[in-house]
C-alpha atoms as a PDB file:
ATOM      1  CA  UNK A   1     -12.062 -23.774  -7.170  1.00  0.00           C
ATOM      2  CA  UNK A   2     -13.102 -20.378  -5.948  1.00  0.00           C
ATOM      3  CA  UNK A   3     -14.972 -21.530  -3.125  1.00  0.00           C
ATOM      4  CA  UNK A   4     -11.634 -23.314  -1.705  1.00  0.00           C
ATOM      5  CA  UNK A   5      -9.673 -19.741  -2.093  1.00  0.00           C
ATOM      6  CA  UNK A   6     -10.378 -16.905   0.137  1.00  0.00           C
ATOM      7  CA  UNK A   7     -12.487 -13.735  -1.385  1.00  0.00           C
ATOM      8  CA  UNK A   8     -10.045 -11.134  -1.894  1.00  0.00           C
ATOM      9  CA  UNK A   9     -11.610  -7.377  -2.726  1.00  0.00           C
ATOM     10  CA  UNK A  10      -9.565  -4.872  -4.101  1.00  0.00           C
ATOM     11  CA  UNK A  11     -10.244  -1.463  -4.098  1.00  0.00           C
ATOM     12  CA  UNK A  12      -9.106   1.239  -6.546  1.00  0.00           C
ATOM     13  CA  UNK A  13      -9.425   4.987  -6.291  1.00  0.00           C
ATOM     14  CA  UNK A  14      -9.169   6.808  -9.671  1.00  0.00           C
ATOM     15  CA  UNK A  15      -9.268  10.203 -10.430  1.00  0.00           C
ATOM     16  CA  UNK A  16      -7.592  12.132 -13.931  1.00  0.00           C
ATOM     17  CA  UNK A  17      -5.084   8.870 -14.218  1.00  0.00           C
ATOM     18  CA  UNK A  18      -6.099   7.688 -17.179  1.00  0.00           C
ATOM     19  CA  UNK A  19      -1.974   7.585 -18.633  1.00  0.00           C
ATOM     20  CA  UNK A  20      -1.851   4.801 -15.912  1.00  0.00           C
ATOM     21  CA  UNK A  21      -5.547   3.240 -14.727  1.00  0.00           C
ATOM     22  CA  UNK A  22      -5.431   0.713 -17.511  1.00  0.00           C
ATOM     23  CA  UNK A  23      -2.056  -0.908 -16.417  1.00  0.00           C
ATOM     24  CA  UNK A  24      -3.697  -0.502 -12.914  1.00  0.00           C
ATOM     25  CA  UNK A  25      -6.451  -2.513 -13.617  1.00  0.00           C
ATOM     26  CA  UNK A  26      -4.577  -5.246 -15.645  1.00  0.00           C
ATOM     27  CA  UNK A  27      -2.282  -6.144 -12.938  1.00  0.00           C
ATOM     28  CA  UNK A  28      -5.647  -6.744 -10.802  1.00  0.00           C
ATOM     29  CA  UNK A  29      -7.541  -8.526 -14.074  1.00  0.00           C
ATOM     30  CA  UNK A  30      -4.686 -10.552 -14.900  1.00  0.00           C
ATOM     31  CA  UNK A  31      -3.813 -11.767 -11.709  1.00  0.00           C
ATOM     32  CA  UNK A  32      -6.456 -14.497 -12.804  1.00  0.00           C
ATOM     33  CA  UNK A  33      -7.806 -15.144  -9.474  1.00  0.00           C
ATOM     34  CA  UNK A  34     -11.028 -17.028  -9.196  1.00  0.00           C
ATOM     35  CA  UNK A  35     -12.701 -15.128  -5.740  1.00  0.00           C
ATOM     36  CA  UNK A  36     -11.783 -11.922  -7.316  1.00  0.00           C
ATOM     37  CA  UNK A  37     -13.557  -8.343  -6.457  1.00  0.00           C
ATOM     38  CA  UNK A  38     -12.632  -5.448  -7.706  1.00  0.00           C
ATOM     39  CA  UNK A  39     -13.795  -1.987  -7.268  1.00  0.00           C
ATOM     40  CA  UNK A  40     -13.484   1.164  -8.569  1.00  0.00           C
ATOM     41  CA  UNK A  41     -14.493   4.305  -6.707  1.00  0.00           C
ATOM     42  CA  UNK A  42     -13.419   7.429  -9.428  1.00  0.00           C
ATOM     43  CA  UNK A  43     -13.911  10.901  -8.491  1.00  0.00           C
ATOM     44  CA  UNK A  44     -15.365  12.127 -11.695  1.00  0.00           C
ATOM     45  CA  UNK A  45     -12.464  12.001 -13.877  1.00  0.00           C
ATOM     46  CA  UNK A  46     -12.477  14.421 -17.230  1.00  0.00           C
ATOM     47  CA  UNK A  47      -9.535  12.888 -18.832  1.00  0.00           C
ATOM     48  CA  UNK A  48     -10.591   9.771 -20.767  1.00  0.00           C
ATOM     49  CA  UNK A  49     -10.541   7.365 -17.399  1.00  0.00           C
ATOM     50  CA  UNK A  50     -14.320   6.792 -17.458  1.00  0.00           C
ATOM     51  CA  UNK A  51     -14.112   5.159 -21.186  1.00  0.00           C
ATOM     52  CA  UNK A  52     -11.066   2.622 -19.583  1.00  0.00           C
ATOM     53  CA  UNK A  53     -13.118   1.881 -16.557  1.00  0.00           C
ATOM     54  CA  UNK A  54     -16.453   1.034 -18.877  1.00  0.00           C
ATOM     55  CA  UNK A  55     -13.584  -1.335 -20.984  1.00  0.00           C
ATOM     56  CA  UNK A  56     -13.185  -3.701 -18.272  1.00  0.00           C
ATOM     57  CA  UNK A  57     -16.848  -3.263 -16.187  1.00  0.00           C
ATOM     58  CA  UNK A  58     -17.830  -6.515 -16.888  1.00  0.00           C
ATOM     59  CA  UNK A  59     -14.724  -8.169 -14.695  1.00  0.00           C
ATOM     60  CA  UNK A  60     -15.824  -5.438 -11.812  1.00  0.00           C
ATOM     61  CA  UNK A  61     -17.952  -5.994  -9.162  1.00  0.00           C
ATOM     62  CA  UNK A  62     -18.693  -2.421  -8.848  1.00  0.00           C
ATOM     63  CA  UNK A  63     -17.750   1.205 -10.273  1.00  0.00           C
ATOM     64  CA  UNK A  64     -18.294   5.047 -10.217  1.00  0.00           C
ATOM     65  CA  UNK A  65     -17.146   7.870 -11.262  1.00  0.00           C
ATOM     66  CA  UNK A  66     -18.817  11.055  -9.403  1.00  0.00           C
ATOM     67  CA  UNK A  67     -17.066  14.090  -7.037  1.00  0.00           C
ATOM     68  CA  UNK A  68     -15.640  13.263  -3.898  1.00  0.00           C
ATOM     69  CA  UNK A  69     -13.879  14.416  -1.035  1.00  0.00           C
ATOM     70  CA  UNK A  70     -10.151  13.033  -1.851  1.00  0.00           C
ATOM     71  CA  UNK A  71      -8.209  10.226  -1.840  1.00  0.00           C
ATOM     72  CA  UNK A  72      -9.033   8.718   1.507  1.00  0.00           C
ATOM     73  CA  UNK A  73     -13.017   9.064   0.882  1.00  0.00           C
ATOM     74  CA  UNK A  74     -12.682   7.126  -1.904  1.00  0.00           C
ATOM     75  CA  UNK A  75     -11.105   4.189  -0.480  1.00  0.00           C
ATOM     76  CA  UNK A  76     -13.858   3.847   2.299  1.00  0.00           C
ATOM     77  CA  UNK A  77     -16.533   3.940  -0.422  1.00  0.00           C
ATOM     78  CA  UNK A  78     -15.096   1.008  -1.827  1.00  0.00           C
ATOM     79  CA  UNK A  79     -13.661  -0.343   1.473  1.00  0.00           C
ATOM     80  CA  UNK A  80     -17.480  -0.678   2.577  1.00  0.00           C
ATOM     81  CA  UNK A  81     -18.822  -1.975  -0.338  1.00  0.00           C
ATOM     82  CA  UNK A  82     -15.976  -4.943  -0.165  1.00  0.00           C
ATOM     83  CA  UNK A  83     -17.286  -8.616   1.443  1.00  0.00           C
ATOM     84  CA  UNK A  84     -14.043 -10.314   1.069  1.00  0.00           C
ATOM     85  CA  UNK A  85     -12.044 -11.865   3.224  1.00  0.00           C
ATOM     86  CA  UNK A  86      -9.119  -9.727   2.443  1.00  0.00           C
ATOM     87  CA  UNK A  87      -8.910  -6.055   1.511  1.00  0.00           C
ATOM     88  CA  UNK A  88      -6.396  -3.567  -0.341  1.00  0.00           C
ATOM     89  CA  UNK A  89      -6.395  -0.765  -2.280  1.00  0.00           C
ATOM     90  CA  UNK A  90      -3.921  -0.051  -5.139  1.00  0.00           C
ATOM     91  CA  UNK A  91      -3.727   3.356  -6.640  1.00  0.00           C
ATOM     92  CA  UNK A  92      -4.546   4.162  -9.942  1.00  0.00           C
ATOM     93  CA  UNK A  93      -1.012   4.729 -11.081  1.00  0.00           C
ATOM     94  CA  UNK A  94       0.417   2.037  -9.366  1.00  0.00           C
ATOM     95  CA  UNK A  95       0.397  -1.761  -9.719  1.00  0.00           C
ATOM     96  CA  UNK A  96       0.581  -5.660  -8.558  1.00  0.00           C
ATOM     97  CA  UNK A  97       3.306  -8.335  -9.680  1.00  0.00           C
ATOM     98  CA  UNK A  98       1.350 -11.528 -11.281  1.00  0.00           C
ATOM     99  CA  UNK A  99       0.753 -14.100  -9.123  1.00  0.00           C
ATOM    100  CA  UNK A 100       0.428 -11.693  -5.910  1.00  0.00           C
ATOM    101  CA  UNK A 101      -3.164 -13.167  -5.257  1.00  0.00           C
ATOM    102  CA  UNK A 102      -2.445 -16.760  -5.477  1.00  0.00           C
ATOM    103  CA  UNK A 103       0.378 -16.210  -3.321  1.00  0.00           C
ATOM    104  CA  UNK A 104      -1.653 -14.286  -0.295  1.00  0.00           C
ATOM    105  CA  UNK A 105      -3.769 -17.505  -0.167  1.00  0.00           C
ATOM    106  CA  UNK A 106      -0.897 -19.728   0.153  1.00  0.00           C
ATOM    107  CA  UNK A 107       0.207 -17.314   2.882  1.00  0.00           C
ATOM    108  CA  UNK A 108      -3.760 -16.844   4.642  1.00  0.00           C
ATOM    109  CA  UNK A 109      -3.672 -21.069   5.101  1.00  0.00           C
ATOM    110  CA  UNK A 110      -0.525 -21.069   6.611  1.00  0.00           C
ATOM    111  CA  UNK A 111      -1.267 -18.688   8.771  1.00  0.00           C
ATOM    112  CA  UNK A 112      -5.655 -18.677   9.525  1.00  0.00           C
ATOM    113  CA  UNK A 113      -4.739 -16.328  12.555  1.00  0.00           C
ATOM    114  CA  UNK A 114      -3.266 -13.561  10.899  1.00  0.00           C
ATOM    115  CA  UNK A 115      -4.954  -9.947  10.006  1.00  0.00           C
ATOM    116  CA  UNK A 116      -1.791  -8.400   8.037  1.00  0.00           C
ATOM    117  CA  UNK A 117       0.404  -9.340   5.712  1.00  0.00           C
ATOM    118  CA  UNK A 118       3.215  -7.481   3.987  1.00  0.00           C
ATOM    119  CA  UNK A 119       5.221  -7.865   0.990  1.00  0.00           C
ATOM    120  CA  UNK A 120       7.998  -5.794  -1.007  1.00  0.00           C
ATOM    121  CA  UNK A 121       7.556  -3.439  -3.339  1.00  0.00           C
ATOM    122  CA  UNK A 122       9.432  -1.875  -6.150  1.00  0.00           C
ATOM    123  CA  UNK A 123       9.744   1.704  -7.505  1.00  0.00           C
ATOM    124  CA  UNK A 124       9.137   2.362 -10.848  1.00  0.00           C
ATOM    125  CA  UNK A 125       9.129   5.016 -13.757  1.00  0.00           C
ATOM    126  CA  UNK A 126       5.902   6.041 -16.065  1.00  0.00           C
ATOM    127  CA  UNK A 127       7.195   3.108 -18.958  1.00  0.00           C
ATOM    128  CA  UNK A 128       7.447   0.421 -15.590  1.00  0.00           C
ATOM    129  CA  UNK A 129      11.099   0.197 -15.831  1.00  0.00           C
ATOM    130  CA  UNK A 130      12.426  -0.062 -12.037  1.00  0.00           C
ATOM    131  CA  UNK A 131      13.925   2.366 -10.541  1.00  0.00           C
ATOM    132  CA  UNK A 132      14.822   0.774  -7.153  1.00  0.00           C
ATOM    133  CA  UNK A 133      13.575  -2.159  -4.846  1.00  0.00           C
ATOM    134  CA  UNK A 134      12.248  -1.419  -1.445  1.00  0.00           C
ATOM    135  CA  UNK A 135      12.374  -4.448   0.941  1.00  0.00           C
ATOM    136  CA  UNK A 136      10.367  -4.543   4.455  1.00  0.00           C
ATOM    137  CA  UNK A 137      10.653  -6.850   7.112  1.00  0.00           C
ATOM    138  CA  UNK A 138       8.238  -7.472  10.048  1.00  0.00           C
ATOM    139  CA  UNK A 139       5.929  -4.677  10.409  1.00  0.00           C
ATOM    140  CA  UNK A 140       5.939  -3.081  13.918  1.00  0.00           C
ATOM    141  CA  UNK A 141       4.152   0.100  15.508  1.00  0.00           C
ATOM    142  CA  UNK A 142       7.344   1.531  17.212  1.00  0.00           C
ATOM    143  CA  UNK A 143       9.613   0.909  14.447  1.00  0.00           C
ATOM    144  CA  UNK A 144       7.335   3.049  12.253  1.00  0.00           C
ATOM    145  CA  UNK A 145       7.100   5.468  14.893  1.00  0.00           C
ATOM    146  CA  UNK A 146      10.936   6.254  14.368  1.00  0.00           C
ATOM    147  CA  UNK A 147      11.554   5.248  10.391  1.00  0.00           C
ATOM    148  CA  UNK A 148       8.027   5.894   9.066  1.00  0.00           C
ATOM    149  CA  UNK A 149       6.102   3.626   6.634  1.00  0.00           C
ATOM    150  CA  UNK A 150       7.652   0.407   6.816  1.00  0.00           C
ATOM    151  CA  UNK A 151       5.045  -1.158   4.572  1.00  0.00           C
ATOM    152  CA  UNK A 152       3.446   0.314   1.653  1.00  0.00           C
ATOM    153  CA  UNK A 153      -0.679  -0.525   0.330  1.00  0.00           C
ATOM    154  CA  UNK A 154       1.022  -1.454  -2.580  1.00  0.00           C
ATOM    155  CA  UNK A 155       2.242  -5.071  -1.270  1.00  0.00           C
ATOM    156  CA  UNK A 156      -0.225  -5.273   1.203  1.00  0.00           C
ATOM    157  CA  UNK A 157      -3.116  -7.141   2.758  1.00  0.00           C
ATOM    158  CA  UNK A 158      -5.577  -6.819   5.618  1.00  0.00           C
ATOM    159  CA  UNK A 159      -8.248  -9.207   6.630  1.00  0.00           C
ATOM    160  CA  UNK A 160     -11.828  -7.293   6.403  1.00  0.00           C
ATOM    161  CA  UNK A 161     -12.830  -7.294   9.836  1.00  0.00           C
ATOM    162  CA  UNK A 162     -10.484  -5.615  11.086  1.00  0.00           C
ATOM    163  CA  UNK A 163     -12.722  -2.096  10.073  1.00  0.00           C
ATOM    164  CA  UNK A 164     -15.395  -3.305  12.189  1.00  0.00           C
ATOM    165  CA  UNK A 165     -12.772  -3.140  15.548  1.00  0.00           C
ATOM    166  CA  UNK A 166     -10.522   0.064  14.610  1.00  0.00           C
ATOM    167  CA  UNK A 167     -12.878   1.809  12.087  1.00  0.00           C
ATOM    168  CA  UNK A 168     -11.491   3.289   8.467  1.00  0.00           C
ATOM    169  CA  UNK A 169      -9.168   6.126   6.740  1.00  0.00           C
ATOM    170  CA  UNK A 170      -9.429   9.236   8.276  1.00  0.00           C
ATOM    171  CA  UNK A 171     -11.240  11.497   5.570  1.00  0.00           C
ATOM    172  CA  UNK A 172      -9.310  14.372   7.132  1.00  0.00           C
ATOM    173  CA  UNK A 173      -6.021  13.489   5.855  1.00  0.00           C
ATOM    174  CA  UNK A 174      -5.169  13.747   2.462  1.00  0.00           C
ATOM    175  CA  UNK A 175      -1.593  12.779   2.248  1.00  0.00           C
ATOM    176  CA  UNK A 176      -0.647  10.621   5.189  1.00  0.00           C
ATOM    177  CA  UNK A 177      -3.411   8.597   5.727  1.00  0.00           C
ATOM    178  CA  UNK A 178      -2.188   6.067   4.726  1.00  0.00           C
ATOM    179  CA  UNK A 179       0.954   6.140   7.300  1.00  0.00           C
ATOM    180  CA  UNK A 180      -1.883   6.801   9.572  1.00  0.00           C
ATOM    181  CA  UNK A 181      -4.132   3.811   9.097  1.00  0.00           C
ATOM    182  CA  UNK A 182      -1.012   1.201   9.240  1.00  0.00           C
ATOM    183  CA  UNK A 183      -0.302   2.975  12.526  1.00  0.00           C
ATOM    184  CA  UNK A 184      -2.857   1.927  13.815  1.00  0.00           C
ATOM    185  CA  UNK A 185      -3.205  -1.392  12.330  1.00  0.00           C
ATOM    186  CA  UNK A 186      -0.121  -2.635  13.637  1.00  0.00           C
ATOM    187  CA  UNK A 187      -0.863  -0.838  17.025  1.00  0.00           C
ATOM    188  CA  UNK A 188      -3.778  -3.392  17.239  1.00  0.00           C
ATOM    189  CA  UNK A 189      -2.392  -6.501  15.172  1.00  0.00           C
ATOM    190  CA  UNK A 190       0.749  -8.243  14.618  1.00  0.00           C
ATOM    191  CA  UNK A 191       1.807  -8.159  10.759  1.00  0.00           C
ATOM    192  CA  UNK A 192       3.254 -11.318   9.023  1.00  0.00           C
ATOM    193  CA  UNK A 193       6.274 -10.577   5.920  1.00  0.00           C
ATOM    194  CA  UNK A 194       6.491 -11.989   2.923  1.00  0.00           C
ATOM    195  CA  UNK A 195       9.625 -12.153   1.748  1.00  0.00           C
ATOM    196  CA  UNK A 196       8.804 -11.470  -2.284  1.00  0.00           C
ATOM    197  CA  UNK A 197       8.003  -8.696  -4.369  1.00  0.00           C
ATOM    198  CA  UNK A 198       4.372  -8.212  -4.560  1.00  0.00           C
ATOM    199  CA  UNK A 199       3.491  -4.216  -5.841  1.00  0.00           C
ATOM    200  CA  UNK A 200       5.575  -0.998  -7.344  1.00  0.00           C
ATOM    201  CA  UNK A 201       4.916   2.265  -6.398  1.00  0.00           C
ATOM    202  CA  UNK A 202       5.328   4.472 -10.018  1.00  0.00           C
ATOM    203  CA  UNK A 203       7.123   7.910  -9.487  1.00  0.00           C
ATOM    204  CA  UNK A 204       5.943  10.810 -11.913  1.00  0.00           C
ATOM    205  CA  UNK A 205       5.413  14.207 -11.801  1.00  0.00           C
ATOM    206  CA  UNK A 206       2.162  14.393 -11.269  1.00  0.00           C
ATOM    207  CA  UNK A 207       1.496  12.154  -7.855  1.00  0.00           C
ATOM    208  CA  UNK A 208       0.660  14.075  -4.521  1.00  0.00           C
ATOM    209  CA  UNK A 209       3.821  13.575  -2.788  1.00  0.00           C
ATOM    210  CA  UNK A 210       5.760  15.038  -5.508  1.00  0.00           C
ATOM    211  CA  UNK A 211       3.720  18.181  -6.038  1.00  0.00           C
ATOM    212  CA  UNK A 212       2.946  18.818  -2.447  1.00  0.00           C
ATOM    213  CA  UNK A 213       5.651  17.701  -0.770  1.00  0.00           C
ATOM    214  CA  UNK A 214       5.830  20.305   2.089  1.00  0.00           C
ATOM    215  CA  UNK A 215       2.241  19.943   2.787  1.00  0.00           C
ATOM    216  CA  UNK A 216       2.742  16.269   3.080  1.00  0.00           C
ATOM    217  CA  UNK A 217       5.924  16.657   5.520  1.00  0.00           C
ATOM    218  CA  UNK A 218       3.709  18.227   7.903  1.00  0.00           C
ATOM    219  CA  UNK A 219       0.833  16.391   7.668  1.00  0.00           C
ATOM    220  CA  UNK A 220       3.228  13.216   7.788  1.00  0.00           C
ATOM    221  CA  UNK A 221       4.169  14.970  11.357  1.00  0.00           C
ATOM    222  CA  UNK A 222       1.095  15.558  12.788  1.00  0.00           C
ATOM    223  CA  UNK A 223      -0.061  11.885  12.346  1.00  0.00           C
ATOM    224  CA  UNK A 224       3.432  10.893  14.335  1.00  0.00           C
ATOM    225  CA  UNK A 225       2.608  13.284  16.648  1.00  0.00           C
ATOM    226  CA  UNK A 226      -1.300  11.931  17.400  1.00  0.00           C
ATOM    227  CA  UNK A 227       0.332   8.411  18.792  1.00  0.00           C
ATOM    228  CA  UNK A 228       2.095  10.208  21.266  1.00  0.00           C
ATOM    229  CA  UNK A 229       5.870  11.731  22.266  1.00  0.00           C
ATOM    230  CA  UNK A 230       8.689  11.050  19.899  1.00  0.00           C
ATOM    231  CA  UNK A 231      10.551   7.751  20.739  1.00  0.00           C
ATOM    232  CA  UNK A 232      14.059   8.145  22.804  1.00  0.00           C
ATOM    233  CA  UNK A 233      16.628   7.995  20.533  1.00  0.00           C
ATOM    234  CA  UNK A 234      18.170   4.999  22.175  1.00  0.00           C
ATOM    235  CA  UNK A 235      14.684   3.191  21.431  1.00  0.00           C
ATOM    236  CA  UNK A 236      14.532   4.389  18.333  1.00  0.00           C
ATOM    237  CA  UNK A 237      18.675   3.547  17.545  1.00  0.00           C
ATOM    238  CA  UNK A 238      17.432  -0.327  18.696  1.00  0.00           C
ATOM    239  CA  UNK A 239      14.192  -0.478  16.474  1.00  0.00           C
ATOM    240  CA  UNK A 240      16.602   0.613  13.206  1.00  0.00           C
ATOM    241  CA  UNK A 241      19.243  -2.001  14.200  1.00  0.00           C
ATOM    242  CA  UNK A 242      16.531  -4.896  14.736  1.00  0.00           C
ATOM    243  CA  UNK A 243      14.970  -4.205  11.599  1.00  0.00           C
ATOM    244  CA  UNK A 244      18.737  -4.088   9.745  1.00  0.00           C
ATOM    245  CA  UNK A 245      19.432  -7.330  11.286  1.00  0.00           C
ATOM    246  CA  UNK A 246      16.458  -8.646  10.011  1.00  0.00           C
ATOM    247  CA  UNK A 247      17.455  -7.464   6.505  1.00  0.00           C
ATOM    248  CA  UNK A 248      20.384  -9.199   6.759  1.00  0.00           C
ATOM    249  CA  UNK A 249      19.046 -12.199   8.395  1.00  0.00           C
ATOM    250  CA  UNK A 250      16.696 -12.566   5.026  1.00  0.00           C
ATOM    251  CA  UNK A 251      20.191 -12.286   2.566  1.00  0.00           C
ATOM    252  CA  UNK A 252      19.428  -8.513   2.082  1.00  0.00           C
ATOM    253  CA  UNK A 253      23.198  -7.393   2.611  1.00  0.00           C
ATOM    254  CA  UNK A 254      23.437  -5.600  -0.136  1.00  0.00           C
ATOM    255  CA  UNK A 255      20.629  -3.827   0.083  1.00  0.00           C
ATOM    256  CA  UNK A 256      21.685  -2.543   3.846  1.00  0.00           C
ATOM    257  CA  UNK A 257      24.865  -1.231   2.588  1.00  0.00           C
ATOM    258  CA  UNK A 258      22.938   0.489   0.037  1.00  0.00           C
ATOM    259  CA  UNK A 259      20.511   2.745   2.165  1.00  0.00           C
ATOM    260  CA  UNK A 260      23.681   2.929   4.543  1.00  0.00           C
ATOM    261  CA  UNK A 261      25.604   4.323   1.271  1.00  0.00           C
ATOM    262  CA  UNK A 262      22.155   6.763   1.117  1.00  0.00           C
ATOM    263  CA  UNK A 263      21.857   8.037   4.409  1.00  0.00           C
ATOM    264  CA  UNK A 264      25.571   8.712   4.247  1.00  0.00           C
ATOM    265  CA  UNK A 265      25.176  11.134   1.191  1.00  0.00           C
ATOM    266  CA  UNK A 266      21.768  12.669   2.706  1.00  0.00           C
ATOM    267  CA  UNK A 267      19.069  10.792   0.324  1.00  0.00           C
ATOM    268  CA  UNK A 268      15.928   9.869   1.679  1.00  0.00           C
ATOM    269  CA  UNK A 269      12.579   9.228   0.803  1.00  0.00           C
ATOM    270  CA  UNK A 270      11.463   7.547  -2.738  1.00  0.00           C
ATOM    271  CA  UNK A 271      12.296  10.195  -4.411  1.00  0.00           C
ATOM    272  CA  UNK A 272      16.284   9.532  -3.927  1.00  0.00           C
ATOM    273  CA  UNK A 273      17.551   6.504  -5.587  1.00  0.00           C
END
């Protein structure tokens, strides 16, 4: 069965998570997918996250825990360990829906041309009860020029070789490099959506954009500010309205009027729900 399924390699960095890794891990684990491999690339973790990762070693394909330089190193030391066919990384605090796998190769044999593929996410709280859905629609460079990430690693997918033409996450960013490497992934490569809930992003105290949030504005501005001038606002006012008609389009009405409803009363970012 495996050998009919494309490899998918997933790629966790870890470090001082341990309140979260295991749930983590089992919504990798218990996806149940046959061509299956999972990494995990910890930064030397003193809070009880080594003993988890040794609990489950014999379902990974590789693991360490030893110093490293941050967020972004880690997920290029598993990133170029990974052979499959697809790649991701989820964080250590966040998580996959079941069936997310099976679904991506439904998606990959649909479509053998594709290098990107995108589905929702939801926010959650430390117990996983959700705190708000966050739908995406066709993921395109200018439109994230102007609104930001419009797709999150969470509920996302990239075909392997795509490292081997635009290279991997700069090690020099520790906030936004993430916003950076989708940049320019979808500078190079048409994405495909998928119009289901595939990840959650958990909101706590303790994750980087919470406790650093001014450095993370900034750094969020200087990666804008590497692809070039800020779009027109006329552009920009077109990109927002194509990707709200496409919202609508997929029988997300509701959730337009919300983030209107939002913007309205000056909430952005996850943090405002």
């Amino acid at each position: 069965m495996s050998g009919e399924l494309p490899k998918i390699s997933v790629v966790t960095p870890s470090f001082n998570q341990a309140e979260f890794l295991e749930r983590t891990i089992k919504s990798v684990l218990d996806q149940g997918y046959p061509n299956l491999e999972y990494i995990i690339i910890d930064g030397g973790s003193t809070d009880g996250s080594v003993d988890i990762i040794r609990k489950y070693q014999s379902q990974l394909a590789y693991w360490v825990s030893e110093s490293d330089k941050g967020q972004s190193h880690a997920i290029n030391k598993g990133l170029h360990r990974a052979t499959g066919d697809w790649v991701a990384w989820q964080n250590s605090d966040d998580i996959y829906y079941p069936g997310v796998f099976s679904r991506l190769a439904q998606v990959t044999n649909k479509n053998p041309g594709a290098k990107l593929i995108v589905g929702n996410m939801m926010l959650i709280d430390t117990n996983d009860r959700i705190l708000r859905d966050i739908r995406y629609v066709w993921p395109c460079h200018k439109a994230m020029l102007v609104e930001g990430m419009l797709l999150a690693n969470q509920a996302c997918f990239w075909r392997r070789e795509v490292h081997q033409e635009i290279g991997w996450m700069d090690e020099d960013l520790h906030f936004s490099f993430d916003y950076e490497w989708f940049l320019r992934l979808t500078k190079h490569y048409e994405g495909i959506h998928v119009n289901r809930f595939w990840g959650a992003l958990r909101l706590h105290g303790e994750a980087k954009l919470s406790k650093w949030p001014e450095k993370a504005c900034l750094e969020h501005a200087m990666v804008r500010l590497r692809y070039g001038p800020e779009v027109p606002s006329w552009e920009a006012n077109l990109y927002r309205a194509y990707r709200l008609g496409q919202l609508v389009a997929s029988g997300a009405v509701w959730y337009v009027i919300r983030g209107i409803l939002r913007r309205l009363k000056g909430k952005q970012g996850y943090d405002s729900y």
